[in-house]
N, C-alpha and C. Protein backbone atom coordinates (compact mmCIF):
# COMPACT_ATOMS: atom_id res chain seq x y z
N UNK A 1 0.84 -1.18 0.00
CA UNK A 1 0.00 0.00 0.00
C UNK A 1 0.88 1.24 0.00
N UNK A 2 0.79 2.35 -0.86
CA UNK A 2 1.03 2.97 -1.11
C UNK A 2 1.45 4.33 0.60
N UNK A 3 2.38 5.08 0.46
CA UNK A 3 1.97 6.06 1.77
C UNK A 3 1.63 7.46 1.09
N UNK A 4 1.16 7.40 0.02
CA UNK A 4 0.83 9.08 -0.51
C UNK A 4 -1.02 8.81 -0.72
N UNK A 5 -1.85 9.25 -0.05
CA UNK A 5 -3.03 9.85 -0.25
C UNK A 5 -3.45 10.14 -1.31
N UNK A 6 -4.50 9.79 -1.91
CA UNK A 6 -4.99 10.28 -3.16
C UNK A 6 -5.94 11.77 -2.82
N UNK A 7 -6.10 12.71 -3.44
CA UNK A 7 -6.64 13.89 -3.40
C UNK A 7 -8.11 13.27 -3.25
N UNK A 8 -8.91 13.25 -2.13
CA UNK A 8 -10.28 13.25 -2.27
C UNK A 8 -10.91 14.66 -3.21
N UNK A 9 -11.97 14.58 -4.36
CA UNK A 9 -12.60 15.69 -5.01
C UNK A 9 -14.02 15.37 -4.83
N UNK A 10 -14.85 16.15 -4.05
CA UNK A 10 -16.21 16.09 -4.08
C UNK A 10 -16.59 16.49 -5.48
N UNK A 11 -17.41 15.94 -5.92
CA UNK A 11 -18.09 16.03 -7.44
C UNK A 11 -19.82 15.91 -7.37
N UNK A 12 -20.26 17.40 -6.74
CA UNK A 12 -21.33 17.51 -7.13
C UNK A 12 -22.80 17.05 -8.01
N UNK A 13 -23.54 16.40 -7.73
CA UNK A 13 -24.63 15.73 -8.60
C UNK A 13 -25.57 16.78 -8.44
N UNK A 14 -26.15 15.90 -9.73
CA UNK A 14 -27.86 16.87 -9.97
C UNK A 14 -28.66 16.09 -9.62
N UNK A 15 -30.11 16.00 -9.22
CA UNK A 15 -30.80 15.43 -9.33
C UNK A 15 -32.17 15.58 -10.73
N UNK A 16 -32.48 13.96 -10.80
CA UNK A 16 -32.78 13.54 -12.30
C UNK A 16 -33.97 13.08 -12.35
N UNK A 17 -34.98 12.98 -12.99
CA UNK A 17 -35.70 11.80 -12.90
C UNK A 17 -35.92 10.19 -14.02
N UNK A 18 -35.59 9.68 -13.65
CA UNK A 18 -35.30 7.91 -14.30
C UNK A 18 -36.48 6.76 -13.77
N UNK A 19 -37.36 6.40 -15.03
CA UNK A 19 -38.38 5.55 -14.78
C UNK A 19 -39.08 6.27 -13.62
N UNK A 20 -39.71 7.72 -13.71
CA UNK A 20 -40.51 8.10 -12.52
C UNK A 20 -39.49 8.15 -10.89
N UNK A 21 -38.64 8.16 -11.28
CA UNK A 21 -38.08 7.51 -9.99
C UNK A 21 -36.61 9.24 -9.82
N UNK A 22 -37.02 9.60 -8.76
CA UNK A 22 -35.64 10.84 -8.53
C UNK A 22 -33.90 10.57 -8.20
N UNK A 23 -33.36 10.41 -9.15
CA UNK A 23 -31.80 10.06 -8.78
C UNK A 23 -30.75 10.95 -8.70
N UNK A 24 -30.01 10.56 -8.50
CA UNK A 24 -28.45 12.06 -8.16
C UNK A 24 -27.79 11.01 -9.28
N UNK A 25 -27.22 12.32 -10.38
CA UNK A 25 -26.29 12.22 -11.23
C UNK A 25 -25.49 12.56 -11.49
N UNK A 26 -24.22 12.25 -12.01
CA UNK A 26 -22.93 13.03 -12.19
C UNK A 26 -22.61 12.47 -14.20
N UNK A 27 -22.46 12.97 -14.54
CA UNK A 27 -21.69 12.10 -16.17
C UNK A 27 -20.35 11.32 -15.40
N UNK A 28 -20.50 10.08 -16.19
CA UNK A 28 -18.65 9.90 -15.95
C UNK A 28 -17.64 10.46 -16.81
N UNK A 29 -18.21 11.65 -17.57
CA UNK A 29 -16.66 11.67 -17.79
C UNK A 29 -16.19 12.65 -16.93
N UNK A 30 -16.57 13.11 -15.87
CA UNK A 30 -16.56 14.01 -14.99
C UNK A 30 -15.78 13.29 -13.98
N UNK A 31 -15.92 12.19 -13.80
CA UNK A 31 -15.55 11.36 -12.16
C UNK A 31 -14.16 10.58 -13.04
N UNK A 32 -14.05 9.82 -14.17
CA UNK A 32 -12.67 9.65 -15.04
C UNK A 32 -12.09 10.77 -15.02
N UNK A 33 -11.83 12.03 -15.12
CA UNK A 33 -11.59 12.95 -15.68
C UNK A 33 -10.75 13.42 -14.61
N UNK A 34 -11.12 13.24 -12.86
CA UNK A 34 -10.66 12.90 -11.99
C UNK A 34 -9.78 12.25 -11.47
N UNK A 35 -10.74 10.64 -11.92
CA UNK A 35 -9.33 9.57 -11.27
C UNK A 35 -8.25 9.85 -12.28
N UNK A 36 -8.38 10.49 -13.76
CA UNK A 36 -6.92 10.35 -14.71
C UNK A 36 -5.76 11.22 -14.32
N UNK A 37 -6.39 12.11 -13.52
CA UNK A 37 -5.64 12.99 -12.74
C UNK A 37 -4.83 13.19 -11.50
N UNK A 38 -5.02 12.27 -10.96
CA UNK A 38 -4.86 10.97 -9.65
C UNK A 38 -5.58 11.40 -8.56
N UNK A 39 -6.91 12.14 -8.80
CA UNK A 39 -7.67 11.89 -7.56
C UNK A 39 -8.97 10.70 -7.42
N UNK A 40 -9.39 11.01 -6.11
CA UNK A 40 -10.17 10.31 -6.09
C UNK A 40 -11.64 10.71 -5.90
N UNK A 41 -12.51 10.46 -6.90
CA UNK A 41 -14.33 11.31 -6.91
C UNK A 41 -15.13 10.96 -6.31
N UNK A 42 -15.73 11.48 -5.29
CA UNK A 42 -16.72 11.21 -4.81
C UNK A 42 -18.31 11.91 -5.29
N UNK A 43 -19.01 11.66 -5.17
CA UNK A 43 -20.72 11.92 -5.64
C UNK A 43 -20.75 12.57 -4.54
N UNK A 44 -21.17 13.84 -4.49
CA UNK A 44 -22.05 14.52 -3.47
C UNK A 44 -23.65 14.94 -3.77
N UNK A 45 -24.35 14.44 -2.84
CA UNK A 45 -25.69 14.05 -3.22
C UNK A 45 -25.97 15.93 -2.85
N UNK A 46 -26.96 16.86 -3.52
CA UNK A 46 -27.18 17.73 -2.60
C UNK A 46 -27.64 18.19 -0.99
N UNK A 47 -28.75 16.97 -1.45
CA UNK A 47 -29.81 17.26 0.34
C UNK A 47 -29.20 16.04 1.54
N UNK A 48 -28.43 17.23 1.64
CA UNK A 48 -27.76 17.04 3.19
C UNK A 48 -27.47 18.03 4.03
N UNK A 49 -27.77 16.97 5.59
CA UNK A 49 -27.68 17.69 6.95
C UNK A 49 -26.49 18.60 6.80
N UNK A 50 -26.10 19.97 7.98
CA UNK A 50 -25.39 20.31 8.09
C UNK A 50 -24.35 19.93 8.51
N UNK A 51 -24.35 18.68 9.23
CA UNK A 51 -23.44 17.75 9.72
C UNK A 51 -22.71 17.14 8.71
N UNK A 52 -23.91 16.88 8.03
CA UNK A 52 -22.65 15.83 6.90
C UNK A 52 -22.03 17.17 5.63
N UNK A 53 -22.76 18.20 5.50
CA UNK A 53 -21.79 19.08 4.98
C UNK A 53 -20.80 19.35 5.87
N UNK A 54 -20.50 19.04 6.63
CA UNK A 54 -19.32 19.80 7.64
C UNK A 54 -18.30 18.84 7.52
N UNK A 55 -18.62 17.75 7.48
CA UNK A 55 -17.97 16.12 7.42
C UNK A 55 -17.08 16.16 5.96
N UNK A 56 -18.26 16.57 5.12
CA UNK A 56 -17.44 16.30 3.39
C UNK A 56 -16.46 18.25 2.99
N UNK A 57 -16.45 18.95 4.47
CA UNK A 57 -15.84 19.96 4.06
C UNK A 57 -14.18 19.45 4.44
N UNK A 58 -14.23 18.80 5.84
CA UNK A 58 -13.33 17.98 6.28
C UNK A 58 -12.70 16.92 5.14
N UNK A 59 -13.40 16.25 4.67
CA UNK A 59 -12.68 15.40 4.28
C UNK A 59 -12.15 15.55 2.78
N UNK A 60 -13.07 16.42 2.16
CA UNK A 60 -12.41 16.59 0.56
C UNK A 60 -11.31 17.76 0.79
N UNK A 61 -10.38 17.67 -0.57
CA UNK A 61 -9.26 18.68 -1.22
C UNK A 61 -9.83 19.57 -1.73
N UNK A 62 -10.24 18.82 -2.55
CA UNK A 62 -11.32 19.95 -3.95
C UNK A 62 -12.71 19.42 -3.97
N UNK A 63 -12.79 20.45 -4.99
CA UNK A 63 -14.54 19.74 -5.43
C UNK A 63 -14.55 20.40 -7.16
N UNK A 64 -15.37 20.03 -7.63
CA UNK A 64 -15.69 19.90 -9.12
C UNK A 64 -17.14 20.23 -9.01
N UNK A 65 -17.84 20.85 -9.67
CA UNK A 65 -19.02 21.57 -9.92
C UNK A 65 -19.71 21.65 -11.54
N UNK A 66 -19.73 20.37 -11.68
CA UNK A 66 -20.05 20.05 -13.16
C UNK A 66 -21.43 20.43 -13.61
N UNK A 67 -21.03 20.61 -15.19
CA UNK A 67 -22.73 21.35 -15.60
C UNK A 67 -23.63 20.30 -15.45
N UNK A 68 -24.94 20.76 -15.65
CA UNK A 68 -25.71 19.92 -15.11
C UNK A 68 -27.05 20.66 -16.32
N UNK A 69 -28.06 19.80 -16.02
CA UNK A 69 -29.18 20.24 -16.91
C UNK A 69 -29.98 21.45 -16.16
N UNK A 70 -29.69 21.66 -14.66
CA UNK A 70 -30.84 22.68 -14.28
C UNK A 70 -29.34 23.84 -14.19
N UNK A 71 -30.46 24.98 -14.05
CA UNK A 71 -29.51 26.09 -14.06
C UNK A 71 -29.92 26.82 -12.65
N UNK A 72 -28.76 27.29 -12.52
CA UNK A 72 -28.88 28.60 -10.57
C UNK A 72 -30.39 29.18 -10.45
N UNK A 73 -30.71 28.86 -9.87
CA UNK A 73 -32.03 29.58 -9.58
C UNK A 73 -31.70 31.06 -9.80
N UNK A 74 -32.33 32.00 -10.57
CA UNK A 74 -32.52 33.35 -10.88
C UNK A 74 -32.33 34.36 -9.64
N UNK A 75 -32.81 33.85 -8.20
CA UNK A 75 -32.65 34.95 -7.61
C UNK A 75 -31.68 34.37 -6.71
N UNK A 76 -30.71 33.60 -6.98
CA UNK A 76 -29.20 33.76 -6.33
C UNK A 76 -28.60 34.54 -6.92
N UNK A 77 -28.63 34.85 -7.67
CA UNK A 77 -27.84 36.37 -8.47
C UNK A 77 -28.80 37.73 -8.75
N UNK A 78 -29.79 37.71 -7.94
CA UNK A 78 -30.73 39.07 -7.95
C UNK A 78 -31.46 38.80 -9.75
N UNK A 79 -31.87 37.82 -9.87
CA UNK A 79 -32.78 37.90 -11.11
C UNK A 79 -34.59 38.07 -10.81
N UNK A 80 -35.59 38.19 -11.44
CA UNK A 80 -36.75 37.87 -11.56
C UNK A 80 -37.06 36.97 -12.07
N UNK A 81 -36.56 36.30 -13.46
CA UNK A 81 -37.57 35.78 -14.30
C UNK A 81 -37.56 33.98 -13.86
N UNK A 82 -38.30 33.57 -14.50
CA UNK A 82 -38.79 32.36 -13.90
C UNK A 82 -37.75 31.36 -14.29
N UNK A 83 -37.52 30.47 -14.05
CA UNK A 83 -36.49 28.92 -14.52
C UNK A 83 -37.01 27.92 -14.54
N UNK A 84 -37.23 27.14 -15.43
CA UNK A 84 -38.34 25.79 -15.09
C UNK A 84 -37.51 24.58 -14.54
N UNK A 85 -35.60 24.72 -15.02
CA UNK A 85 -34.82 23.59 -14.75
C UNK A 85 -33.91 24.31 -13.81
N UNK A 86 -34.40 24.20 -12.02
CA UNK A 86 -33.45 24.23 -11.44
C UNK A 86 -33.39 23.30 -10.16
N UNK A 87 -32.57 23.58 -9.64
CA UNK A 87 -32.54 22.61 -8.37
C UNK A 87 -31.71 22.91 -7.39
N UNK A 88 -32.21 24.12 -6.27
CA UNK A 88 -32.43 24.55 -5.49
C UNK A 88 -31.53 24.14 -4.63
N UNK A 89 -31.32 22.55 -4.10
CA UNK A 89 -30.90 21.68 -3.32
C UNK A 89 -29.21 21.58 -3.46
N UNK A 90 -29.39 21.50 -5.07
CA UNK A 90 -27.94 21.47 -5.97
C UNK A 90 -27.07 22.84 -5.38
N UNK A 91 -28.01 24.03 -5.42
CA UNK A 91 -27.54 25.22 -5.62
C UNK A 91 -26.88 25.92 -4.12
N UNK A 92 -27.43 24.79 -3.72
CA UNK A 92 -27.17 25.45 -1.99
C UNK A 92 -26.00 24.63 -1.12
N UNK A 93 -25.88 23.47 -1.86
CA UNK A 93 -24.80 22.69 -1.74
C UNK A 93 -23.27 23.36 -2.40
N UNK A 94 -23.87 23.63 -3.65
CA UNK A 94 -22.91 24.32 -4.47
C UNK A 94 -22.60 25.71 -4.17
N UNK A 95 -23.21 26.09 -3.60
CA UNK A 95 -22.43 27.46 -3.23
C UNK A 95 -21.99 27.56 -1.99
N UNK A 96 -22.42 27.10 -0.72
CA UNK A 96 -21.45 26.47 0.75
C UNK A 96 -20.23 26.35 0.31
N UNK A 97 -20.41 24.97 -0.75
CA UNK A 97 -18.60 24.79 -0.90
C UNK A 97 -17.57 25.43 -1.94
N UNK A 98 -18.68 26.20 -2.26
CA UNK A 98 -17.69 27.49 -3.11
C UNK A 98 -17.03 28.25 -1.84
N UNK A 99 -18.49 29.19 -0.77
CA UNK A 99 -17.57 29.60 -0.03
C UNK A 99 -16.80 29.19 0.91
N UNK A 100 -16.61 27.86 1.01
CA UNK A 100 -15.57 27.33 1.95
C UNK A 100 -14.12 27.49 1.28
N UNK A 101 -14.36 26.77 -0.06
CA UNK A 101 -12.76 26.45 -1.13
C UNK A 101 -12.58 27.94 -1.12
N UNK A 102 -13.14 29.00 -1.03
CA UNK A 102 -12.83 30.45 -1.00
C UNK A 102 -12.24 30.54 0.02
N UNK A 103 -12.72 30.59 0.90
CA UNK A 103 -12.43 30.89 2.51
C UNK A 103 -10.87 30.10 3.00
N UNK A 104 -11.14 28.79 2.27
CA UNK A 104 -9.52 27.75 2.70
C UNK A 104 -8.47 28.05 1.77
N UNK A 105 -8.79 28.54 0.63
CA UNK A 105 -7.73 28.41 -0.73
C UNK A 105 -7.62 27.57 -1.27
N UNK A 106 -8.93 26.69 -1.25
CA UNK A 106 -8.42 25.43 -2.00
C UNK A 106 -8.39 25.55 -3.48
């Protein structure tokens, strides 16, 4: 076994719907794209406790924030107009760990 650590990278999912059914998605070429780089990807589901965001702030290097089919909800950036593809859940996950990797330098 190796003694060098692989870079944990949180890799953000969307959520989807498949056969009626709601799933968290990532593409792989997003999570390859990763390991070719020598880290290691993890799926971060959005809807989670504050606990376990505090847990995956601890334990990842980076994170990756891949496009996705819904877009920022309009009034995280002071918009009005309506969005039919967003996801709220995604967006609030995703911007915590923006301002953390801000806040740490990652």
């Amino acid at each position: 076994m190796s003694g060098t650590r692989k870079p944990i990278i949180g890799v953000v999912s969307c959520t989807k719907e498949l056969g009626g059914y709601q799933i968290q998605a990532v593409n792989d070429f997003y999570l390859r794209a990763v390991k070719d780089f020598g880290g290691l990807p993890i799926m971060l589901a959005p809807e989670m406790s504050g606990d376990d965001v505090a847990t995956i702030l601890d334990m990842c290097d980076g994170f990756l924030f891949p496009g996705s089919h819904s877009n920022v909800a309009p009034h995280r950036y002071n918009a009005t107009h309506e969005e039919s593809h967003k996801d709220e859940a995604r967006d609030e996950l995703s911007l915590t760990l923006i301002r953390h990797a801000v806040d740490q330098n990652i």
